[in-house]
Protein backbone atom coordinates (compact mmCIF):
# COMPACT_ATOMS: atom_id res chain seq x y z
CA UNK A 1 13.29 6.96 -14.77
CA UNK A 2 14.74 8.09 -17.99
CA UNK A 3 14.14 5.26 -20.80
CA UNK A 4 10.67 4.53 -20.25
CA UNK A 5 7.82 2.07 -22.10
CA UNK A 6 4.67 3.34 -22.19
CA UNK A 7 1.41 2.31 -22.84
CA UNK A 8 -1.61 3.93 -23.36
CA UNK A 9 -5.29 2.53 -22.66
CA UNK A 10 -8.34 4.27 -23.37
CA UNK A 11 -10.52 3.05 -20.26
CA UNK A 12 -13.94 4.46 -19.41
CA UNK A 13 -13.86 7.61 -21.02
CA UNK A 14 -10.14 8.85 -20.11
CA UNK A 15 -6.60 8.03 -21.34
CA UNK A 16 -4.68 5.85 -18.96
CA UNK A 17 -0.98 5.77 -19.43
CA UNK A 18 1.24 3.42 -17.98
CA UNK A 19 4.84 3.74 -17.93
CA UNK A 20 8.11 1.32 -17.67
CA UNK A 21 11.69 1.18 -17.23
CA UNK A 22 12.80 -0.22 -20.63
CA UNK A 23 15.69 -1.31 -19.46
CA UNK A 24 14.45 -2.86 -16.37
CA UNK A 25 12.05 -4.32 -18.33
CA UNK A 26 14.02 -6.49 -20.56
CA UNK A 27 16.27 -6.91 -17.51
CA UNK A 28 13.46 -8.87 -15.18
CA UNK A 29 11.86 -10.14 -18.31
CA UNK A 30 15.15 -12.44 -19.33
CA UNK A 31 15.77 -13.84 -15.52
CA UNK A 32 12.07 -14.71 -15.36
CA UNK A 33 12.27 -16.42 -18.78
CA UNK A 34 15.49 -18.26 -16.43
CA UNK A 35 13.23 -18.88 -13.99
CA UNK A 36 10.51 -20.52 -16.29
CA UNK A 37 13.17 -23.28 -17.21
CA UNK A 38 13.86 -23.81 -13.68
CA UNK A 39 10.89 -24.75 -13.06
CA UNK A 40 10.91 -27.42 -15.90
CA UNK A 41 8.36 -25.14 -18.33
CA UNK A 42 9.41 -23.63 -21.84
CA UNK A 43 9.24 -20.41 -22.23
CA UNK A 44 9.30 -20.46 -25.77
CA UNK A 45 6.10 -22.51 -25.53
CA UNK A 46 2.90 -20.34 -27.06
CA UNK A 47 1.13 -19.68 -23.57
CA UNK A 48 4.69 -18.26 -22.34
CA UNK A 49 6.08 -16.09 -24.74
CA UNK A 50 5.12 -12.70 -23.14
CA UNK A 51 4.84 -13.87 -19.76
CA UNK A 52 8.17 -12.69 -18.66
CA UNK A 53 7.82 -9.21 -20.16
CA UNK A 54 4.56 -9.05 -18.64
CA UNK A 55 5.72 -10.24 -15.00
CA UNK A 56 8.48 -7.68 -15.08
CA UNK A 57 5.63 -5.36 -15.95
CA UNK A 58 3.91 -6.19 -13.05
CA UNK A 59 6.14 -5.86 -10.37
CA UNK A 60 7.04 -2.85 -11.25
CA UNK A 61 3.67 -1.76 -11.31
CA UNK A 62 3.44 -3.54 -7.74
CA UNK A 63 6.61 -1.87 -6.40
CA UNK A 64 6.26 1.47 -7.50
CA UNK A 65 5.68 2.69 -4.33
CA UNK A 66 9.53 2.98 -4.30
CA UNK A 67 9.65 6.11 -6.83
CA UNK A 68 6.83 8.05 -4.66
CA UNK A 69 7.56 9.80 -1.84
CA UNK A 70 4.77 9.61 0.65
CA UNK A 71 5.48 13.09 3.02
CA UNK A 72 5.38 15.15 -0.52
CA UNK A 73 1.84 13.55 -1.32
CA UNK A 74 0.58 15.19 2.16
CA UNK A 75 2.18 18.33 1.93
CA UNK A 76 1.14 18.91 -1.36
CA UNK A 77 -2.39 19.46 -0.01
CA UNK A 78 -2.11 21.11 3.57
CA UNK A 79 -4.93 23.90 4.22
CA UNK A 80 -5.04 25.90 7.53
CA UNK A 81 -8.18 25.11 9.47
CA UNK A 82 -9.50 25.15 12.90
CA UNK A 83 -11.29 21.67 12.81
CA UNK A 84 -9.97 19.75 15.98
CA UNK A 85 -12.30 16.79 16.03
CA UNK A 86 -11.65 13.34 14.43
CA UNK A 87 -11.18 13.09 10.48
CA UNK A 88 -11.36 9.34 9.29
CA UNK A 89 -10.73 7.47 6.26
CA UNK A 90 -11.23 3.95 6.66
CA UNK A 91 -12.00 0.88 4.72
CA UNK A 92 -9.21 1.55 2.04
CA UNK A 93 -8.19 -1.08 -0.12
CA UNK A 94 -4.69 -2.33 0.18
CA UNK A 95 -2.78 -4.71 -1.87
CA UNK A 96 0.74 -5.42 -1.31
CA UNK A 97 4.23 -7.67 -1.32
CA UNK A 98 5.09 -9.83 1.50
CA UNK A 99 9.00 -9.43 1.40
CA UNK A 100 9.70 -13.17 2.79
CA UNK A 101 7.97 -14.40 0.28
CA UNK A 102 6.92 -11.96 -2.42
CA UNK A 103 3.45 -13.07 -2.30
CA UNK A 104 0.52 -10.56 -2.00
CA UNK A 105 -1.05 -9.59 1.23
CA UNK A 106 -4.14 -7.05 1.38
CA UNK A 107 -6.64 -6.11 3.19
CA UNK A 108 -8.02 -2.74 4.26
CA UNK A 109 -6.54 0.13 6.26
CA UNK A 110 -8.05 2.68 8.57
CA UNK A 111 -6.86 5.78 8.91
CA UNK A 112 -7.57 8.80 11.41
CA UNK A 113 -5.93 12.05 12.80
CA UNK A 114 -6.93 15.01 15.24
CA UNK A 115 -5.85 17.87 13.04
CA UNK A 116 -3.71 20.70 14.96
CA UNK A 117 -4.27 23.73 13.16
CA UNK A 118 -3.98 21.94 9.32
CA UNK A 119 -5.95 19.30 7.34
CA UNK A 120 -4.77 17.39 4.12
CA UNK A 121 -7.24 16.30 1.52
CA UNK A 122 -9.15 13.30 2.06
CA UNK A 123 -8.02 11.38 -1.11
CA UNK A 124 -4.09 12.10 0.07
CA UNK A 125 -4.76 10.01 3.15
CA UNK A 126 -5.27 6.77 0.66
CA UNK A 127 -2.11 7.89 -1.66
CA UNK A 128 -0.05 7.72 1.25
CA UNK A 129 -1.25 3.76 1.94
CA UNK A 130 -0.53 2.98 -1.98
CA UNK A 131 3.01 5.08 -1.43
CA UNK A 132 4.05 2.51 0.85
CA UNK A 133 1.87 -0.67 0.74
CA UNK A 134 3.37 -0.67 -3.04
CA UNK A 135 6.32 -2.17 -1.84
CA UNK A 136 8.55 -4.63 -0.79
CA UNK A 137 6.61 -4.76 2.80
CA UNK A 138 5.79 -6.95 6.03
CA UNK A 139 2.41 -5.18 7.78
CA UNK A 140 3.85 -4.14 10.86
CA UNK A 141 6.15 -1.95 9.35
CA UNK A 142 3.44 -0.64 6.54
CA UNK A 143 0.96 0.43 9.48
CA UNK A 144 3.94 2.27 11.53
CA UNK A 145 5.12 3.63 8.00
CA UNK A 146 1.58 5.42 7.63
CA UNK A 147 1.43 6.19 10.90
CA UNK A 148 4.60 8.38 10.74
CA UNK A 149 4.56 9.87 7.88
CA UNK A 150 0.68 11.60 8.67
CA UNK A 151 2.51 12.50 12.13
CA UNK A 152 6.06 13.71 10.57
CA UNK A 153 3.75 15.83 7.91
CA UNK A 154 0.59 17.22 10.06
CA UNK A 155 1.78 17.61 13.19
CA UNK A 156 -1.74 16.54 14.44
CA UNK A 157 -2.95 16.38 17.93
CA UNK A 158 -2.58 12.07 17.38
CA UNK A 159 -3.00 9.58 13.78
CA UNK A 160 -4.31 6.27 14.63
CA UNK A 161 -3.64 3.37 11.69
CA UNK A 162 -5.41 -0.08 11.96
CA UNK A 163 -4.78 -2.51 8.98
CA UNK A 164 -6.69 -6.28 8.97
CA UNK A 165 -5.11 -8.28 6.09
CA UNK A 166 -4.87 -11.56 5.07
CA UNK A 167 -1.48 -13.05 3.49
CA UNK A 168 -1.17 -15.51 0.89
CA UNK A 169 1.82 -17.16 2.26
CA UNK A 170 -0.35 -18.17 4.62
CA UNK A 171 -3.24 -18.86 2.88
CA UNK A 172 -1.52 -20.44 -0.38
CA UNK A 173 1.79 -22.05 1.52
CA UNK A 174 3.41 -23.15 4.62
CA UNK A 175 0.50 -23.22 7.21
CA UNK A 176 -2.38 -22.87 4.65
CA UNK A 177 -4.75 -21.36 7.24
CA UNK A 178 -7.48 -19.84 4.49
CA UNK A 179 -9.39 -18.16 6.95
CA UNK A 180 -6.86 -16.35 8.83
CA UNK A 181 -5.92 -12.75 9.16
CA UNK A 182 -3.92 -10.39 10.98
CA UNK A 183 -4.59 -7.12 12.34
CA UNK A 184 -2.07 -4.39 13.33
CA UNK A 185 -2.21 -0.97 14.88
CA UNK A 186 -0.63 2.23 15.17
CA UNK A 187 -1.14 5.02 17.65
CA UNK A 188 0.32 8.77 18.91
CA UNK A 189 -0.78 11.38 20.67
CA UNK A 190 -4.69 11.35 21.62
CA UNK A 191 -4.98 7.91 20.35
CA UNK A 192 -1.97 6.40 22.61
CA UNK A 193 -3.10 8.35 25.84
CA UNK A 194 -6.72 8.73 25.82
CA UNK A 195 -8.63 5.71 25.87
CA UNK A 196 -11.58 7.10 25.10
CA UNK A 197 -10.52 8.60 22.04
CA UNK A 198 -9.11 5.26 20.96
CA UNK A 199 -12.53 3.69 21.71
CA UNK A 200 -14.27 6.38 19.38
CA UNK A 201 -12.34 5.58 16.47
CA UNK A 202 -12.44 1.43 16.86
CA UNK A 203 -15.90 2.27 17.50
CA UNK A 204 -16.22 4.29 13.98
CA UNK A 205 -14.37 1.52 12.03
CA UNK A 206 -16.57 -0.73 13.82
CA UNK A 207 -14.23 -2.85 16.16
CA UNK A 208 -14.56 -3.04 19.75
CA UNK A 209 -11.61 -3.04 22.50
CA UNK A 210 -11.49 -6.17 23.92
């Protein structure tokens, strides 16, 4: 992006920095004001004023997933190494945009390859699951999304993704099940033909086959 707003924060010792499309800024910021008088409310009301500057903001905080591009995160950090046993990262935190909707979903994902000669870094694994979760997204496609991109990148022996989340358009509209959640699953390689190594890793993220 070439015109951007940004803002600084000092947080916890170091200097976050935020930054914004200006011009999609004050672009999101005046239909949202629209919206607001849709839905009967001023926006020119004290408690309003910045809340359409600070909604456009947010989804573009919550959609920036759009601007990264997950396959460069791995290969950034690919090391040669003869480790051919499980690597795991599981219990990451995901937050993301139902795209029927635009409400959030999240939930945590669980992520594990057989490495084939190469190994990424650990914290690369979770980048990849902001890279797309930050997005316009329905689950199914996130965890195949993940799934391909550790495959496409590595060329591991088999990736396995398993994400349990629970959806607000569920929870907050049209069925209002609170207590529900969905679970989805990717596998290749070793995790789609051996059974046993599928086992291992539902067994490491604590599941059972049923």
């Amino acid at each position: 992006m070439d015109n951007k707003n940004i803002e600084t924060d000092l947080e916890n010792g170091y200097l976050r920095v935020e930054q914004f499309n200006e011009e999609s800024t004050s672009s999101i910021s005046s239909h949202y004001k629209d919206i607001l008088r849709y839905l009967g409310e001023d926006p020119e009301r004290e408690g309003l004023l910045k809340t359409p500057k600070r909604v456009a903001k947010a989804l573009q905080f919550l959609t920036q997933g759009y601007s990264i591009n997950p396959d460069e995160i791995l290969r950034s950090a690919i090391f040669e190494e003869e480790y051919r046993q499980m690597v795991l990262v599981k219990d990451i935190d995901l937050y993301s945009l139902c795209e029927h909707h635009m409400l959030p979903f999240f939930g945590k994902a669980h992520v594990a390859y057989i490495p084939n000669g190469y190994i990424t870094g650990l914290s690369k694994i979770a980048r990849v699951v902001e890279a797309y979760a930050r997005r316009l997204q329905v689950q199914e496609r996130l965890t195949v999304q993940i799934c391909n991109c550790i495959q496409d990148a590595l060329h591991p022996l088999g990736v396995a993704v398993v994400i349990e989340a629970q959806h607000m358009c569920m929870q907050m509209r049209g069925v209002q099940k609170q207590n529900s959640a969905t679970t989805t699953s990717a596998f290749t390689g070793a995790f789609l033909n051996s059974s046993a190594t599928r086992e291992e890793f539902f067994h490491l993220i604590g599941k059972t086959l049923r």
